[in-house]
Protein backbone atom coordinates (compact mmCIF):
# COMPACT_ATOMS: atom_id res chain seq x y z
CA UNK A 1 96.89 108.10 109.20
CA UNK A 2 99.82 109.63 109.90
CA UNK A 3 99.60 110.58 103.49
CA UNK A 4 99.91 114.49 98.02
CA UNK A 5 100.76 116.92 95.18
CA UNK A 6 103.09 119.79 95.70
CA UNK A 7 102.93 122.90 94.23
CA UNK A 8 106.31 124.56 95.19
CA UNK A 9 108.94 123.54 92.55
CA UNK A 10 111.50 121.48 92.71
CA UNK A 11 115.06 123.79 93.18
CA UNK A 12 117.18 123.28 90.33
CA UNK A 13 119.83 121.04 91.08
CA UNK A 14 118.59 119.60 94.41
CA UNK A 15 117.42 116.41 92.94
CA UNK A 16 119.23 113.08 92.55
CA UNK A 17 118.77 111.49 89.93
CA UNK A 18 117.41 108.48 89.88
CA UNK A 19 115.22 109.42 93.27
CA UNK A 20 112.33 111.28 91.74
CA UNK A 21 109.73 109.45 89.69
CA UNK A 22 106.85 111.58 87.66
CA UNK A 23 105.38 114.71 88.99
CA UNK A 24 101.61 114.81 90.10
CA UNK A 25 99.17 115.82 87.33
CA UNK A 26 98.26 119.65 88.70
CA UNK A 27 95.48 119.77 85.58
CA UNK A 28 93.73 117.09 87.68
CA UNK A 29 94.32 118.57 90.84
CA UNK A 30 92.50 121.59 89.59
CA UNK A 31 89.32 119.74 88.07
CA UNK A 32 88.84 118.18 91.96
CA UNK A 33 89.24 121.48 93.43
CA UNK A 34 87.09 123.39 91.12
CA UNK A 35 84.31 120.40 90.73
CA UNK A 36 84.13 119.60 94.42
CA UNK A 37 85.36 122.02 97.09
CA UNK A 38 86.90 125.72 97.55
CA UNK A 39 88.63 125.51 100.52
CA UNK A 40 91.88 123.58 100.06
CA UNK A 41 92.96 121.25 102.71
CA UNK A 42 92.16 120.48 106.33
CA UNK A 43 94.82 122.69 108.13
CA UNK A 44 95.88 121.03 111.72
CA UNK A 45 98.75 123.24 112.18
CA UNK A 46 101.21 125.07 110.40
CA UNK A 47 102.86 122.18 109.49
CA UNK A 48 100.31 119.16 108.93
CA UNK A 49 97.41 119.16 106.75
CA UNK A 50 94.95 115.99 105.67
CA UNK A 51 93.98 117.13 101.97
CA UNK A 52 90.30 115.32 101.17
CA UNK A 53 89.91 116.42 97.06
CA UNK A 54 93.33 117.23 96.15
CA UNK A 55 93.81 120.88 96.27
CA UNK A 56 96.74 122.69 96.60
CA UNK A 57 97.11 124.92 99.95
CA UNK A 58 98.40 128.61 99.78
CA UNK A 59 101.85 128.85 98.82
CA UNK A 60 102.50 131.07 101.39
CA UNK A 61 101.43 128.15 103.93
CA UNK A 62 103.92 125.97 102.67
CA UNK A 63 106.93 125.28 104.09
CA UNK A 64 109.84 124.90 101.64
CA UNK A 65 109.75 121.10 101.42
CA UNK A 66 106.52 119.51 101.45
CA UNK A 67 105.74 115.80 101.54
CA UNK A 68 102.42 114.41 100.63
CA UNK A 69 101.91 110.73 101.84
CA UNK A 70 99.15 108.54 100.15
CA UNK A 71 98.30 105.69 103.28
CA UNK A 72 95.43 102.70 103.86
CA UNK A 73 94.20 102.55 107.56
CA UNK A 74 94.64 98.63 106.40
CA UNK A 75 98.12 98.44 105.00
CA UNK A 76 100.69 96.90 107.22
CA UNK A 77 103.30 98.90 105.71
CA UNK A 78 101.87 101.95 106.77
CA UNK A 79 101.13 101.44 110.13
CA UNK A 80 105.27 101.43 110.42
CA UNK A 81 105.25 104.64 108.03
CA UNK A 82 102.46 106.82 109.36
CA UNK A 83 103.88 107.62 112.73
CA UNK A 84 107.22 109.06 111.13
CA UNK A 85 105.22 111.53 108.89
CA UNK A 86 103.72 112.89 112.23
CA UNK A 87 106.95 113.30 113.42
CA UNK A 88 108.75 115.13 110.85
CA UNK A 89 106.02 117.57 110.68
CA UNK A 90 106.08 118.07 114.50
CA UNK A 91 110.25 117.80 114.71
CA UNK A 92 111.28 121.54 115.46
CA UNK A 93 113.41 122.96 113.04
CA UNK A 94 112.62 120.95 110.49
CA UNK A 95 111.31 123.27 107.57
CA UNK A 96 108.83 120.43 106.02
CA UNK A 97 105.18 120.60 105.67
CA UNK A 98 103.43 116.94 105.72
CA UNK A 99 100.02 116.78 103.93
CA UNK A 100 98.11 113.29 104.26
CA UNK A 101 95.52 111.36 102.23
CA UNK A 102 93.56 108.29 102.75
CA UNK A 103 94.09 105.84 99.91
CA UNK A 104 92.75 102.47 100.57
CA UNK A 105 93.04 99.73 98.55
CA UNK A 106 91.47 97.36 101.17
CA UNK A 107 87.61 96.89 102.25
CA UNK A 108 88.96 97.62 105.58
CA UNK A 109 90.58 100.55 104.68
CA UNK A 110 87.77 102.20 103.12
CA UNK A 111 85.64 102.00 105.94
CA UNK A 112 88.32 103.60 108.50
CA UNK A 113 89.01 105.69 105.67
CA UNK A 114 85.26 107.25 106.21
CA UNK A 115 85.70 107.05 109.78
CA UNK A 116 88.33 109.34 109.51
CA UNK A 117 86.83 111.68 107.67
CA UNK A 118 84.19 111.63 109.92
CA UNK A 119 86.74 113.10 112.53
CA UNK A 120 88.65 115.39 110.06
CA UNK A 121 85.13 117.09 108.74
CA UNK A 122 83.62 117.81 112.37
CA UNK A 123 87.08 118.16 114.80
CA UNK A 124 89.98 119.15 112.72
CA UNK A 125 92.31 119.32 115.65
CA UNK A 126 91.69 115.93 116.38
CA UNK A 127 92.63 114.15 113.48
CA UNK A 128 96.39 113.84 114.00
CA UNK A 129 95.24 111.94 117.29
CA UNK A 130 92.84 109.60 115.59
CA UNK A 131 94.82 108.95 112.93
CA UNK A 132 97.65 107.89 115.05
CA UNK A 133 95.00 105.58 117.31
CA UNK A 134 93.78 103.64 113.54
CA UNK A 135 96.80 102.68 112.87
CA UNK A 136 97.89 101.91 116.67
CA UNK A 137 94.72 99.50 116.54
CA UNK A 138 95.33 97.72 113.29
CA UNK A 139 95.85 94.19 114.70
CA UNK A 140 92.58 94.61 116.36
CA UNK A 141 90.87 95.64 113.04
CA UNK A 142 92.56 92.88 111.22
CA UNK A 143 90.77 90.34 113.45
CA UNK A 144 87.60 91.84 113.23
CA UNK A 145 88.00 92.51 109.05
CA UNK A 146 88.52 88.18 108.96
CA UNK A 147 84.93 88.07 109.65
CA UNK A 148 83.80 90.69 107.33
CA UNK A 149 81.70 92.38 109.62
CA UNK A 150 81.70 96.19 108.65
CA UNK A 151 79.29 97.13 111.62
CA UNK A 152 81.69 95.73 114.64
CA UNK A 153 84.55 97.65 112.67
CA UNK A 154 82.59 101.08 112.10
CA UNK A 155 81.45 100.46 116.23
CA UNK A 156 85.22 100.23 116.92
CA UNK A 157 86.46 103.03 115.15
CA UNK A 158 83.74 105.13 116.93
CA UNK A 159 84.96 103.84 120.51
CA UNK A 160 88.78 104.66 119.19
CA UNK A 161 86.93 107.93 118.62
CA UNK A 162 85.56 108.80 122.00
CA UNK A 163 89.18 109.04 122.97
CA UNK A 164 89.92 112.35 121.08
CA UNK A 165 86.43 113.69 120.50
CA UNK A 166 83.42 114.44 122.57
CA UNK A 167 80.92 113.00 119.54
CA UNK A 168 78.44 111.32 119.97
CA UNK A 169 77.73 107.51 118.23
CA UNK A 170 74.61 108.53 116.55
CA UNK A 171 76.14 111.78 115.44
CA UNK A 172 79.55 109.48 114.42
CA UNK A 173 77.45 107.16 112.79
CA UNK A 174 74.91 109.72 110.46
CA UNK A 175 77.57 111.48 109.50
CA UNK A 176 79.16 108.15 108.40
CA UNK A 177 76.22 107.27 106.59
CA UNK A 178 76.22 110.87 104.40
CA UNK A 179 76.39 110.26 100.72
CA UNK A 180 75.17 114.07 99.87
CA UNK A 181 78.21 116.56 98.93
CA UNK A 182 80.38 117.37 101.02
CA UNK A 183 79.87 113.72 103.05
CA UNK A 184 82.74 111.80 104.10
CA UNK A 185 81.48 109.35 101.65
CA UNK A 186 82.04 111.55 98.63
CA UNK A 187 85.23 112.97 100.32
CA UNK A 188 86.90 109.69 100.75
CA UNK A 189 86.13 109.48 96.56
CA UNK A 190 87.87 112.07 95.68
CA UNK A 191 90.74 110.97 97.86
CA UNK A 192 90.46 107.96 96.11
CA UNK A 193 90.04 109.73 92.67
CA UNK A 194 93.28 112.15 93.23
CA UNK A 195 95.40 108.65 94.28
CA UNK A 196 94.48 106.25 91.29
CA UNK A 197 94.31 109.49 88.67
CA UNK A 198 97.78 110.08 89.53
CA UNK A 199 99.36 106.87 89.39
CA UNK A 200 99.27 106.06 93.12
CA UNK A 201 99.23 102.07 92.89
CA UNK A 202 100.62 101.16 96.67
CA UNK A 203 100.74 102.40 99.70
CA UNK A 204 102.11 103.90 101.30
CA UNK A 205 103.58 106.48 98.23
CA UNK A 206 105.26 109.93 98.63
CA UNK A 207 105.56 112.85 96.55
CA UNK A 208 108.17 115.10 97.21
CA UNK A 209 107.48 118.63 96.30
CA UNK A 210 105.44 117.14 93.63
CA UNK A 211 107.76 114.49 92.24
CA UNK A 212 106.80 111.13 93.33
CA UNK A 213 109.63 109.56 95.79
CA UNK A 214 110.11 106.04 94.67
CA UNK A 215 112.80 105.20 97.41
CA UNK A 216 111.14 105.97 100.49
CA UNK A 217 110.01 102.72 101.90
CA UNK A 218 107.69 102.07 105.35
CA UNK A 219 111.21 101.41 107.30
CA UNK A 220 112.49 105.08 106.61
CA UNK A 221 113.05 106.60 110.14
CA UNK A 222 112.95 110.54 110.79
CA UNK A 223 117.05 110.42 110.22
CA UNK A 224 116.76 108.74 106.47
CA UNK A 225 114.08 111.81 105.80
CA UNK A 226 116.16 114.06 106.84
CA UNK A 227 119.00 112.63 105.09
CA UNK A 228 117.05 112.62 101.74
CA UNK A 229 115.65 115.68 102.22
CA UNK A 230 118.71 117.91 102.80
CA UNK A 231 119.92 118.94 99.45
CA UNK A 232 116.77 120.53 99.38
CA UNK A 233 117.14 122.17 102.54
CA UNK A 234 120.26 123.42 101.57
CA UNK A 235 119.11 124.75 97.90
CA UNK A 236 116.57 126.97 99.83
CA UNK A 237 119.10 127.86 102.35
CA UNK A 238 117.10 126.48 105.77
């Protein structure tokens, strides 16, 4: 699901105006990290992280332009945007660092959203897969979310699952069911908390560098990113 705050700075000069809304509240980023975890995000690669409570990775792990993308496993918009994120942190020599949260704002959404974290909290390297396979699957999940039934969508997220994890379903399914600290419950809250204390209304939303993006829209290919993103490129000389 293909998505956050930055902490590198903005360079001087490299922003147009008119691009860049408000910055992400870093005060409220700390309170998550310190009240809930000390470990920072879940690192995939060098290049692609899926943050669950908001805190900042290593500034020597970042890459000079970081995007943080706020998506819903239910949002029709974002099943056009999250594939692109994936690809612009997997595009070689492209210096950006993609970091993605959860951020439902539909029943559906929520419970994928656990899912997910289900996946991110027990196979790390697996997550860019699944997340890619929720989104791939939306249609189906939008039929089954009609009938409200939570229990055929939790069983189908488990058999999307089974394609990038060896898990088992009553392993998938307890671990769904955690509501104890650290449990995929509480960590899709404070993805949820980080979102709505910063202002993150819609989805999907971007933050460059820290600044929320308010042009990038669900239709923006890799090109238009790179495109936006090269006067910042160029003020840190990549």
């Amino acid at each position: 699901m293909m998505m956050l705050a930055m902490v590198a700075a903005v360079a001087k000069g490299a922003v147009m105006p008119g691009t860049f809304g408000r910055s992400i509240n870093s005060g409220i980023r700390s309170r998550i990290h310190r009240g809930f975890l000390r470990g920072g995000a879940t690192k995939v690669n060098s290049r692609l992280a899926f943050d669950y409570i908001g805190a900042p990775l290593s500034k020597k792990s970042f890459e000079p332009v970081t995007i943080e993308a706020f998506v819903d496993f239910f949002c029709p918009f974002c099943v056009k945007a999250a594939p692109t994120i994936l690809k612009l942190a997997e595009k070689e020599g492209l210096a950006v660092r993609a970091v993605i949260y959860p951020q439902p704002w539909h029943w559906e959404g929520g419970i994928l959203g656990i899912c997910f974290n289900v996946i991110l909290k027990n196979d790390p390297k697996a997550a860019p897969k699944y997340f890619k396979l929720l989104f791939e699957n939306y249609e189906n999940f939008k039929a089954e979310g009609k009938k409200g039934d939570v229990e055929t969508i939790k069983k189908m997220a488990y058999t999307i699952a089974k394609e990038v994890t060896d898990m088992d379903e009553e392993t998938f399914m307890k671990e769904y069911d955690d509501q104890d600290s650290p449990g995929v419950n509480r960590m899709l809250k404070n993805q949820i908390k980080y979102g709505r204390s910063n202002g993150i209304h819609e989805t999907p939303t971007y933050t460059i560098n820290g600044l929320i993006h308010g042009s990038a829209g669900s239709a923006w290919s890799v090109e238009d990113w790179e495109k936006e993103l090269s006067p910042l490129m160029t003020a840190h000389k990549v």
